[in-house]
PDB file of N, CA and C in Angstrom:
ATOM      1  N   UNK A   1     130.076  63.076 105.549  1.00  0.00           N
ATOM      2  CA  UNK A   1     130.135  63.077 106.999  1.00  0.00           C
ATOM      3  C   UNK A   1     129.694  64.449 107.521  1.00  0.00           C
ATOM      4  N   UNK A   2     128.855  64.435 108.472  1.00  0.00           N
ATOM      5  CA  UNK A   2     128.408  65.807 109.121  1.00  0.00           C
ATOM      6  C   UNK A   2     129.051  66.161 110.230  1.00  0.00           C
ATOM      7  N   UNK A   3     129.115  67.400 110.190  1.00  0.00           N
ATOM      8  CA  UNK A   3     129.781  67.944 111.502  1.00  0.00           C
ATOM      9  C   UNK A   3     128.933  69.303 111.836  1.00  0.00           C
ATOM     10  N   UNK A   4     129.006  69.718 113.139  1.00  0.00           N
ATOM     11  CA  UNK A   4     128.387  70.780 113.862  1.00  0.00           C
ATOM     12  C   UNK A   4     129.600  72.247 113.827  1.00  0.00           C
ATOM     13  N   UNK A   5     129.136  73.160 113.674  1.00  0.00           N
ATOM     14  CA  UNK A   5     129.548  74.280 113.525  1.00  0.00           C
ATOM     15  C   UNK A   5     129.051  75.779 113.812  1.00  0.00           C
ATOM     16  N   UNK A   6     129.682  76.774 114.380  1.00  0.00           N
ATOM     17  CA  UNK A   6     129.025  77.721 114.760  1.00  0.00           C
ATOM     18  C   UNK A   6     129.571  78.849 113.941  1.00  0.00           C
ATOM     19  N   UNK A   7     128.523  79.687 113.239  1.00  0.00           N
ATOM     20  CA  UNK A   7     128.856  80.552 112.332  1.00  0.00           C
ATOM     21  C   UNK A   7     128.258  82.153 112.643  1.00  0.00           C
ATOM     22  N   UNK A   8     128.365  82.939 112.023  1.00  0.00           N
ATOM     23  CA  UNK A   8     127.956  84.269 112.408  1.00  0.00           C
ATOM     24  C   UNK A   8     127.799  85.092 111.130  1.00  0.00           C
ATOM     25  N   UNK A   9     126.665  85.677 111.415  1.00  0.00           N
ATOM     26  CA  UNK A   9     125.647  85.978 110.041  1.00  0.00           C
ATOM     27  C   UNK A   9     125.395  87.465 110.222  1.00  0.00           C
ATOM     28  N   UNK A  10     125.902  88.306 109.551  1.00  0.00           N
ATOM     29  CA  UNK A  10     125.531  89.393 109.668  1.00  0.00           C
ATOM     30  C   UNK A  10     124.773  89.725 108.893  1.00  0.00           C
ATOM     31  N   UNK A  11     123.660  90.574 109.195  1.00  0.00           N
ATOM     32  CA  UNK A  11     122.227  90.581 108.530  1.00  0.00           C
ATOM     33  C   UNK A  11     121.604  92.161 108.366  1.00  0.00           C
ATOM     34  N   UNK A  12     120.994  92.523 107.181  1.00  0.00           N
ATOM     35  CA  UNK A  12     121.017  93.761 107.130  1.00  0.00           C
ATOM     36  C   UNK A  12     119.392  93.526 106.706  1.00  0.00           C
ATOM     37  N   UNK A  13     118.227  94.690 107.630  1.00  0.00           N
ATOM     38  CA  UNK A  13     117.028  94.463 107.095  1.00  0.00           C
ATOM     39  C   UNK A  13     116.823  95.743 106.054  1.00  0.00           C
ATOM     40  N   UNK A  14     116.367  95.796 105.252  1.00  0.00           N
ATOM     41  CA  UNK A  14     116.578  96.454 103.439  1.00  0.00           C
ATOM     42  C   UNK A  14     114.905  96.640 103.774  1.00  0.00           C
ATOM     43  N   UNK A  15     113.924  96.127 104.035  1.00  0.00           N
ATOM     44  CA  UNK A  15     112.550  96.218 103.901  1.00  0.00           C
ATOM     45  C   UNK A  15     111.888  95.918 104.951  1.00  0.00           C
ATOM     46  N   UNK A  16     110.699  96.516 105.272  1.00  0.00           N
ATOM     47  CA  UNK A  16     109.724  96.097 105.914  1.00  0.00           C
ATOM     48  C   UNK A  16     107.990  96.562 105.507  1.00  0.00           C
ATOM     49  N   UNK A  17     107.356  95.332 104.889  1.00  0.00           N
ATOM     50  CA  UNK A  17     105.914  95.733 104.421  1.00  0.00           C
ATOM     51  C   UNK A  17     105.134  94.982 105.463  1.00  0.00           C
ATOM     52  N   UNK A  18     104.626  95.391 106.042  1.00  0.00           N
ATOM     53  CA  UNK A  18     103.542  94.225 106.975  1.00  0.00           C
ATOM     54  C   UNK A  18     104.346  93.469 107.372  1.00  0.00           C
ATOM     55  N   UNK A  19     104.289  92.271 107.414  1.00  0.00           N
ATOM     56  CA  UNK A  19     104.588  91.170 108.055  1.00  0.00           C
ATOM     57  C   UNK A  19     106.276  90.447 107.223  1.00  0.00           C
ATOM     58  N   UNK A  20     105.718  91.408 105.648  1.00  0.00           N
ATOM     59  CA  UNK A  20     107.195  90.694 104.827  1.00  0.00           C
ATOM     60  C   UNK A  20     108.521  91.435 105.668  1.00  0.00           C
ATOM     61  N   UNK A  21     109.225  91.384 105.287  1.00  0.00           N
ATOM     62  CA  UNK A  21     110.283  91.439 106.161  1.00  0.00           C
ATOM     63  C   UNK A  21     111.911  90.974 105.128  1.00  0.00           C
ATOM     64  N   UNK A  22     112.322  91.800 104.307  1.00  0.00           N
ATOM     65  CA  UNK A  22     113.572  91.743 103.817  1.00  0.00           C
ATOM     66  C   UNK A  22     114.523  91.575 104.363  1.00  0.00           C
ATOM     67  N   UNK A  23     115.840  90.602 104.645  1.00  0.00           N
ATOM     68  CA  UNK A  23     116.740  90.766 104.666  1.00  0.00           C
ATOM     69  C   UNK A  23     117.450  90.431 104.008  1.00  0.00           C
ATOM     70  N   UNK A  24     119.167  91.253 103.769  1.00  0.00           N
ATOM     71  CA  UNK A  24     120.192  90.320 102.814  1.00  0.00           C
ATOM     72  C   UNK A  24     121.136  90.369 104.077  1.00  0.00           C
ATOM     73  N   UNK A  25     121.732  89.301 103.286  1.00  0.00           N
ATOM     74  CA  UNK A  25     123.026  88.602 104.261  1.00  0.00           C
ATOM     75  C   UNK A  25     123.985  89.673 104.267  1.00  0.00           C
ATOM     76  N   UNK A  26     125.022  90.333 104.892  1.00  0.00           N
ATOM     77  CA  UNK A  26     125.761  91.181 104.299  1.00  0.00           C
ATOM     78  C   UNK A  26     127.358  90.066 104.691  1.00  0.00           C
ATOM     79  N   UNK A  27     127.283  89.168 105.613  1.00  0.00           N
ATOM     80  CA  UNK A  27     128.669  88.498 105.806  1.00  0.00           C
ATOM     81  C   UNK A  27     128.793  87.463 106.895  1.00  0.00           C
ATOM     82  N   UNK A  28     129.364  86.430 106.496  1.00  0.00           N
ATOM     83  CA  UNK A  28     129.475  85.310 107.213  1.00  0.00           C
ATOM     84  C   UNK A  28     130.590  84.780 107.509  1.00  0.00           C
ATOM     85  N   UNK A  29     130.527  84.746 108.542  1.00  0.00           N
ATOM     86  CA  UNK A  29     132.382  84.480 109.487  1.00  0.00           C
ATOM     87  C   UNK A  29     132.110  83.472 110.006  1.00  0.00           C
ATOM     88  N   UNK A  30     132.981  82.840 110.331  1.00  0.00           N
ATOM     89  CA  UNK A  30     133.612  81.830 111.340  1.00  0.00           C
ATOM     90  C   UNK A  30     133.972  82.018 112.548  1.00  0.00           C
ATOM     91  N   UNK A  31     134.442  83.394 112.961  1.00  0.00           N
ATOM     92  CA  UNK A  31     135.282  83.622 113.876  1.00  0.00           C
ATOM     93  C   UNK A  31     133.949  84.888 114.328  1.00  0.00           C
ATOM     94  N   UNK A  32     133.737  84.721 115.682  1.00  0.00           N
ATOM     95  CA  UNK A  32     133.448  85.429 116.112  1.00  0.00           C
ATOM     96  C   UNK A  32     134.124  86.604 116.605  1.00  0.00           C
ATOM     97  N   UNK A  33     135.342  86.976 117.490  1.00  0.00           N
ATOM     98  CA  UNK A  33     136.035  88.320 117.043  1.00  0.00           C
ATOM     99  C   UNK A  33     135.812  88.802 115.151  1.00  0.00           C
ATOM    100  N   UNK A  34     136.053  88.214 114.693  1.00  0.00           N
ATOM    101  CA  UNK A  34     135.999  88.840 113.253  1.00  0.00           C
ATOM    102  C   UNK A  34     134.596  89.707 112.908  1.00  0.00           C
ATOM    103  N   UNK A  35     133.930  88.648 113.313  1.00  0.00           N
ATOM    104  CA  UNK A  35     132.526  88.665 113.341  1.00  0.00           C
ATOM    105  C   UNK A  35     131.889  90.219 114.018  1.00  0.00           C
ATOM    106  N   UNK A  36     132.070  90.746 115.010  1.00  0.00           N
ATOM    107  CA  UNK A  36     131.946  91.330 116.196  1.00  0.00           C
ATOM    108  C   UNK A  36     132.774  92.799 115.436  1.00  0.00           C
ATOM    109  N   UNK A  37     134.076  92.545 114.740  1.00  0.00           N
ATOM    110  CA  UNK A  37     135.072  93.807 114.640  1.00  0.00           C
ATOM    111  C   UNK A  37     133.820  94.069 112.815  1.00  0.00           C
ATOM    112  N   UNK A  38     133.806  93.741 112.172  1.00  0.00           N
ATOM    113  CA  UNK A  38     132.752  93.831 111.116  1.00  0.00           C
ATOM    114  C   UNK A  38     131.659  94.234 111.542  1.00  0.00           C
ATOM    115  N   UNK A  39     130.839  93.887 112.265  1.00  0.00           N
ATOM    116  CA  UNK A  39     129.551  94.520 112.349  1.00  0.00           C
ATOM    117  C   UNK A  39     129.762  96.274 113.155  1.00  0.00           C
ATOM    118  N   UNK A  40     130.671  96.184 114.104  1.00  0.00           N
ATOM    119  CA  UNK A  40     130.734  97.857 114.399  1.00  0.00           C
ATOM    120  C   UNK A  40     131.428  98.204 113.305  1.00  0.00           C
ATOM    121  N   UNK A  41     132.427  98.022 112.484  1.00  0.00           N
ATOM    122  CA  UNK A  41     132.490  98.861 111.455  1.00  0.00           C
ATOM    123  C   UNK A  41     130.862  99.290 110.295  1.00  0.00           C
ATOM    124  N   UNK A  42     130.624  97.966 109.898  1.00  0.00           N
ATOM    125  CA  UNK A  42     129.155  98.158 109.602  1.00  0.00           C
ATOM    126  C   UNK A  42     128.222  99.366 110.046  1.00  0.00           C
ATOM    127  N   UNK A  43     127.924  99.362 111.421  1.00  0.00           N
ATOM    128  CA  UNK A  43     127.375  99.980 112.298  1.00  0.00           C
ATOM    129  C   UNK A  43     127.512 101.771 112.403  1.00  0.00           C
ATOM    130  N   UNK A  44     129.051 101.853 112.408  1.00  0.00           N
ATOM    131  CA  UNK A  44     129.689 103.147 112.468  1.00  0.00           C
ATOM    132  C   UNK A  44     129.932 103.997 110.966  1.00  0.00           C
ATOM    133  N   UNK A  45     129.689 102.979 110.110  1.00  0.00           N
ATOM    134  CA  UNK A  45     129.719 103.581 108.760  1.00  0.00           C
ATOM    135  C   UNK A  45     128.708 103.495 108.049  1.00  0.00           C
ATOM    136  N   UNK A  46     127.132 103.263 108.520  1.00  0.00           N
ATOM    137  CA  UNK A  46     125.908 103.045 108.007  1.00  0.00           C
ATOM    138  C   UNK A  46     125.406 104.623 107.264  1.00  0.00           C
ATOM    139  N   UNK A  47     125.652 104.674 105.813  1.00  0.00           N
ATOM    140  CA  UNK A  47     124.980 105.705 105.130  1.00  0.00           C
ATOM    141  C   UNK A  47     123.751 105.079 104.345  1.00  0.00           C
ATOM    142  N   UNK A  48     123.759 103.782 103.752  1.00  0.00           N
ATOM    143  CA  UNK A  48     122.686 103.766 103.218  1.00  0.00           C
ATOM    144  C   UNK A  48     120.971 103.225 103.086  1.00  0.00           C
ATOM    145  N   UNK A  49     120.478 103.313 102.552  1.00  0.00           N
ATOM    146  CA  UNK A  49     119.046 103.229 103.557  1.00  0.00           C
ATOM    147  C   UNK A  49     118.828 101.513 103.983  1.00  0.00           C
ATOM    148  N   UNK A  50     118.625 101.754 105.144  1.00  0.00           N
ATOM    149  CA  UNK A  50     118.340 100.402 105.969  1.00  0.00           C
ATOM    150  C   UNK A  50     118.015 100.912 107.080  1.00  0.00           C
ATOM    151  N   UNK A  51     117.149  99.920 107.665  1.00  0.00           N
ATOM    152  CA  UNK A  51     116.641  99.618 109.221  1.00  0.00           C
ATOM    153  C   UNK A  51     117.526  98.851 109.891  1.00  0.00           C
ATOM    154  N   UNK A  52     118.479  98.710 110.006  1.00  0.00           N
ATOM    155  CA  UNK A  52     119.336  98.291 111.292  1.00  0.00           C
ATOM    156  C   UNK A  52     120.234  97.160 110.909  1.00  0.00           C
ATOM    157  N   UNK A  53     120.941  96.629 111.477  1.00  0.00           N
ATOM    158  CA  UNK A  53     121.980  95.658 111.020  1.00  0.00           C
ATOM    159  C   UNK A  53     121.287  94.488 112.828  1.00  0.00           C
ATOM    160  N   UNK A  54     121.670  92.951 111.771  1.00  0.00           N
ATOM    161  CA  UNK A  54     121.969  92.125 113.330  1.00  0.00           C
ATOM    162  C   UNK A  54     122.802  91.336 113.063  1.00  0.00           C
ATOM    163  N   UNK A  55     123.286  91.392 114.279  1.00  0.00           N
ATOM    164  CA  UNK A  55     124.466  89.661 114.084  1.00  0.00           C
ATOM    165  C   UNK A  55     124.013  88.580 115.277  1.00  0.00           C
ATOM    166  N   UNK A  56     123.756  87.512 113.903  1.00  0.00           N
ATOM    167  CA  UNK A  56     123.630  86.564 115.091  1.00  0.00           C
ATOM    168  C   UNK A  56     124.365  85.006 114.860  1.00  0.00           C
ATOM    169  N   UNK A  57     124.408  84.049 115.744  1.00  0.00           N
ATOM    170  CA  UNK A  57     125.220  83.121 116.079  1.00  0.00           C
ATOM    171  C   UNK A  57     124.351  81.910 115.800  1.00  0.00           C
ATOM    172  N   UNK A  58     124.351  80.826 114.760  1.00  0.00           N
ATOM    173  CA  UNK A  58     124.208  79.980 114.426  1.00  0.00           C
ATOM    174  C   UNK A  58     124.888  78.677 114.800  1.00  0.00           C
ATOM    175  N   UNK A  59     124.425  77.346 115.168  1.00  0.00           N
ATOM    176  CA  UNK A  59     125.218  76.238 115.529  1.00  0.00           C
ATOM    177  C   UNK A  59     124.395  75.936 114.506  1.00  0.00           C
ATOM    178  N   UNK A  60     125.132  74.958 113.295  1.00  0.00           N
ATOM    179  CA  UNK A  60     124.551  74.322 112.144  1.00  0.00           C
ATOM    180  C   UNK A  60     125.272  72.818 112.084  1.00  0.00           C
ATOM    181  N   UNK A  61     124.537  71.900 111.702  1.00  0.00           N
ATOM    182  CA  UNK A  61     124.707  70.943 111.332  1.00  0.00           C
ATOM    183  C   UNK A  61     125.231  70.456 109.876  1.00  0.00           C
ATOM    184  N   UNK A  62     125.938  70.090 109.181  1.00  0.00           N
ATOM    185  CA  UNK A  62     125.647  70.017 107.754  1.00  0.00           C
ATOM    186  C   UNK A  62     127.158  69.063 106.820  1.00  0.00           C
ATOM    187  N   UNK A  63     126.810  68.654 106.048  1.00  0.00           N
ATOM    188  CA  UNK A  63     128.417  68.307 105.484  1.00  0.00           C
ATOM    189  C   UNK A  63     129.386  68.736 105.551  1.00  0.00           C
ATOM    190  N   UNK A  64     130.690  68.019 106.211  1.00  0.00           N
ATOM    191  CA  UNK A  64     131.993  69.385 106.383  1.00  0.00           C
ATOM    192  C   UNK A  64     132.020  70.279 105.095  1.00  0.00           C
ATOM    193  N   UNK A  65     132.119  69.895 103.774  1.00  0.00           N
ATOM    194  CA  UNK A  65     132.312  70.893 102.508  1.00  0.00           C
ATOM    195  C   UNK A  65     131.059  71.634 102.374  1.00  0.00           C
ATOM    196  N   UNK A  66     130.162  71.648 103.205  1.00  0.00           N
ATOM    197  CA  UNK A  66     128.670  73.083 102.967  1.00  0.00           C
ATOM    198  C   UNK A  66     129.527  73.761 103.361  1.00  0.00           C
ATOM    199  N   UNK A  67     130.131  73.759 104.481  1.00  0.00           N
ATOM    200  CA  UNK A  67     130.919  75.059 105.620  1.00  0.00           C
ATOM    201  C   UNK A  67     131.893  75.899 104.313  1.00  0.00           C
ATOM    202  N   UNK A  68     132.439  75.231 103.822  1.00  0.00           N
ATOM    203  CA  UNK A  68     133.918  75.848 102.673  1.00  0.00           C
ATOM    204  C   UNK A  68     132.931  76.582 102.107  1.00  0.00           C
ATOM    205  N   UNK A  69     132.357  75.894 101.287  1.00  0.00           N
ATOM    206  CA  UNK A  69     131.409  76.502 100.171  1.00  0.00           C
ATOM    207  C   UNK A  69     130.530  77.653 100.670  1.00  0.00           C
ATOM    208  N   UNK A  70     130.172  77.604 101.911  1.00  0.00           N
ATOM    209  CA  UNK A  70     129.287  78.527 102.336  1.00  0.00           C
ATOM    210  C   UNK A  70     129.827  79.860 103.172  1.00  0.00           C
ATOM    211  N   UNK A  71     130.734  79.703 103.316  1.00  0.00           N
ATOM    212  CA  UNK A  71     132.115  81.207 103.696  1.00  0.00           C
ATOM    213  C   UNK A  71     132.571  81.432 102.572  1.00  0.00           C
ATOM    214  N   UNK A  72     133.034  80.669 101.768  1.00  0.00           N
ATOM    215  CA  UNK A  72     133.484  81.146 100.112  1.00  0.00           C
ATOM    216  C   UNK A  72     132.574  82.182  99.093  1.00  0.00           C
ATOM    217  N   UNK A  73     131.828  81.418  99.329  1.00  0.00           N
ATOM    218  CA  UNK A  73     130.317  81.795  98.641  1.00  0.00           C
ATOM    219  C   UNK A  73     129.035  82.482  98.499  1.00  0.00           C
ATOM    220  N   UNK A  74     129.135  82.686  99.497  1.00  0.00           N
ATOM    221  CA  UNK A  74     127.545  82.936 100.571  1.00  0.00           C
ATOM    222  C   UNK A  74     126.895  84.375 100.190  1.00  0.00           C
ATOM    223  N   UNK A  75     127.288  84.935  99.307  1.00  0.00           N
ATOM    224  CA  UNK A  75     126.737  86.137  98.545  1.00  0.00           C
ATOM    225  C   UNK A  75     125.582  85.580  97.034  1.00  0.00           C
ATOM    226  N   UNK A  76     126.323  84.319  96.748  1.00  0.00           N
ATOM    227  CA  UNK A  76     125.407  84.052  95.531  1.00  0.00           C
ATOM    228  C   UNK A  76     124.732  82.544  95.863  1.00  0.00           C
ATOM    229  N   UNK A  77     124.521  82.173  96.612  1.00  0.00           N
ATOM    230  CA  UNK A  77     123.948  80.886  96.715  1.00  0.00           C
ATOM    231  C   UNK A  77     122.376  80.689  97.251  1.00  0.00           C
ATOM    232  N   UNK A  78     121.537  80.527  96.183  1.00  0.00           N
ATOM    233  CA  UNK A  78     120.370  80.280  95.954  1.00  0.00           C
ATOM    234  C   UNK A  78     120.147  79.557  97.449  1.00  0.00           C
ATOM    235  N   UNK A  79     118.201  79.917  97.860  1.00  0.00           N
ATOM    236  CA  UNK A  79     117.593  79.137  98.790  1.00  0.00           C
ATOM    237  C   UNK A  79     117.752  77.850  98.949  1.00  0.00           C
ATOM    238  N   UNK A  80     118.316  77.004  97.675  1.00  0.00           N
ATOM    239  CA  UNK A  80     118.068  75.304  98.118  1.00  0.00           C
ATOM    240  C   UNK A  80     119.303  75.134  99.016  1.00  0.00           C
ATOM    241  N   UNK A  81     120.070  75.728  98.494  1.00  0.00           N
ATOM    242  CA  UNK A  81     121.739  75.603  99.520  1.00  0.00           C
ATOM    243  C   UNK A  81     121.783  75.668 100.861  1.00  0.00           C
ATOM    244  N   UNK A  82     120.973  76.485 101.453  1.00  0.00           N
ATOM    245  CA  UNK A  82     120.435  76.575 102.846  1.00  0.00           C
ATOM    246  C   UNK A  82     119.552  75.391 103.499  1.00  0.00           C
ATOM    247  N   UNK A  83     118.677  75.241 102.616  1.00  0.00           N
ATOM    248  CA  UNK A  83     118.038  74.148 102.694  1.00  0.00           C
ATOM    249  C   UNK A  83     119.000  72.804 103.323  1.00  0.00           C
ATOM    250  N   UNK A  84     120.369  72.573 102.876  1.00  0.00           N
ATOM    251  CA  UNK A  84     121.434  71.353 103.228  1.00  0.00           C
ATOM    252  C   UNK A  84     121.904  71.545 104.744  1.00  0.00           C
ATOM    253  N   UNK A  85     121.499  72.573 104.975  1.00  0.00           N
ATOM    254  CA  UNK A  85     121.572  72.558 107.179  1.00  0.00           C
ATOM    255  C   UNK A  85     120.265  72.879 107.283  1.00  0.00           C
ATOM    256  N   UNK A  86     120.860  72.132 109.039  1.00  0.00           N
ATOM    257  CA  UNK A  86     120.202  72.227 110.106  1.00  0.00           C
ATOM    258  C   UNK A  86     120.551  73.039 111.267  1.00  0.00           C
ATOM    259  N   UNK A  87     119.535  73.900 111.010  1.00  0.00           N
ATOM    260  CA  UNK A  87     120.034  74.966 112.472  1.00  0.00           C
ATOM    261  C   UNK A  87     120.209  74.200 113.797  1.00  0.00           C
ATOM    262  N   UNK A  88     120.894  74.211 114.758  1.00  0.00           N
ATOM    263  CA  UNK A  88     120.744  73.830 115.894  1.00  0.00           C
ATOM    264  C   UNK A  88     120.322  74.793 116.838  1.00  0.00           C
ATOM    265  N   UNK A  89     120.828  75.248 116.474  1.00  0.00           N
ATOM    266  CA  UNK A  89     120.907  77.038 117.920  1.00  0.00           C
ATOM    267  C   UNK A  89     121.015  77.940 117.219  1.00  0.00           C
ATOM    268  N   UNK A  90     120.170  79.143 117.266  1.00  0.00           N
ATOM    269  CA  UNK A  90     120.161  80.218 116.972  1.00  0.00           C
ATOM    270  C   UNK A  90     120.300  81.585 118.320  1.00  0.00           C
ATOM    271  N   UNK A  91     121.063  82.520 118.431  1.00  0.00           N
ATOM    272  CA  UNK A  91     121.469  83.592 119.149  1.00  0.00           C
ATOM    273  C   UNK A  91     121.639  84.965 118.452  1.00  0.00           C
ATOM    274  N   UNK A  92     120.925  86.096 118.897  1.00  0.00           N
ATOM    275  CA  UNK A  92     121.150  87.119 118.317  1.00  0.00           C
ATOM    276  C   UNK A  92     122.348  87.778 119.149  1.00  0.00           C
ATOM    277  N   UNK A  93     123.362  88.365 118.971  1.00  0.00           N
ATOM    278  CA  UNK A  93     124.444  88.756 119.118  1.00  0.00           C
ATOM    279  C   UNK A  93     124.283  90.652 119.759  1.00  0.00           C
ATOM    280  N   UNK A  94     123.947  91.129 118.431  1.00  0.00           N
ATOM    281  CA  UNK A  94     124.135  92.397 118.781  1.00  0.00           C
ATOM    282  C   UNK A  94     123.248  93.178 117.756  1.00  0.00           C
ATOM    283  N   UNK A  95     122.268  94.154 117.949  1.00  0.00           N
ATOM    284  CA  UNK A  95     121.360  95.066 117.041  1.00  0.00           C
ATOM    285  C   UNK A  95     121.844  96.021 116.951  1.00  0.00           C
ATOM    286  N   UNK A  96     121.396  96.800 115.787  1.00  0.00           N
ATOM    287  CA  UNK A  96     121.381  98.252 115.474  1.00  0.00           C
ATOM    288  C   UNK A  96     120.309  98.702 115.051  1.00  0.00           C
ATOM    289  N   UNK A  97     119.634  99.848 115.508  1.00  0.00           N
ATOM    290  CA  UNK A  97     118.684 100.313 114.400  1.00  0.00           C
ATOM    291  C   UNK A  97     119.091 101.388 114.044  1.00  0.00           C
ATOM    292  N   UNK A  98     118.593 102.128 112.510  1.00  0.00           N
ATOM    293  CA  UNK A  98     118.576 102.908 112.359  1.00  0.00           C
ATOM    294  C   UNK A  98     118.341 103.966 111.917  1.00  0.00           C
TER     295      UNK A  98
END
């Protein structure tokens, strides 16, 4: 059974060559306060090399158990796993560069 859900992705860009464009995930919440108190810590304690942090706000579609698995998990789970949603809405939240 699918259900809709809004998640929050904090995103750290590690590279930029031309057009490629690195990012890793650094954390995925549920809760937006949570969400929001993490990225300024992020933000305020940035020593190592990166171009900026973003957080942004996802409405996803997907099996209720992707959601468990994918807050549990979400540091080691290969491209096909992503592949099992559907974005609905995407929102960028808040930037940093730096």
């Amino acid at each position: 059974m699918e259900e809709t859900k809004t998640l929050y992705f904090i995103e750290q860009t590690k590279n930029i060559e031309g057009s490629y464009i690195e990012i890793d995930t650094v954390l995925v919440e549920d809760s937006k306060e949570e969400a929001l108190q993490e990225f300024n810590q992020l933000v305020s304690e940035d020593c190592e090399k990166s171009f900026g942090y973003t957080l942004n706000e996802y409405q996803i579609k997907a099996e209720k158990s992707f959601f468990q698995k994918l807050i549990s998990s979400w540091k080691n789970l290969p491209a096909e796993f992503y592949r099992a949603m559907k974005v609905i809405t995407y929102q960028p939240l808040a930037e940093y560069q730096a």
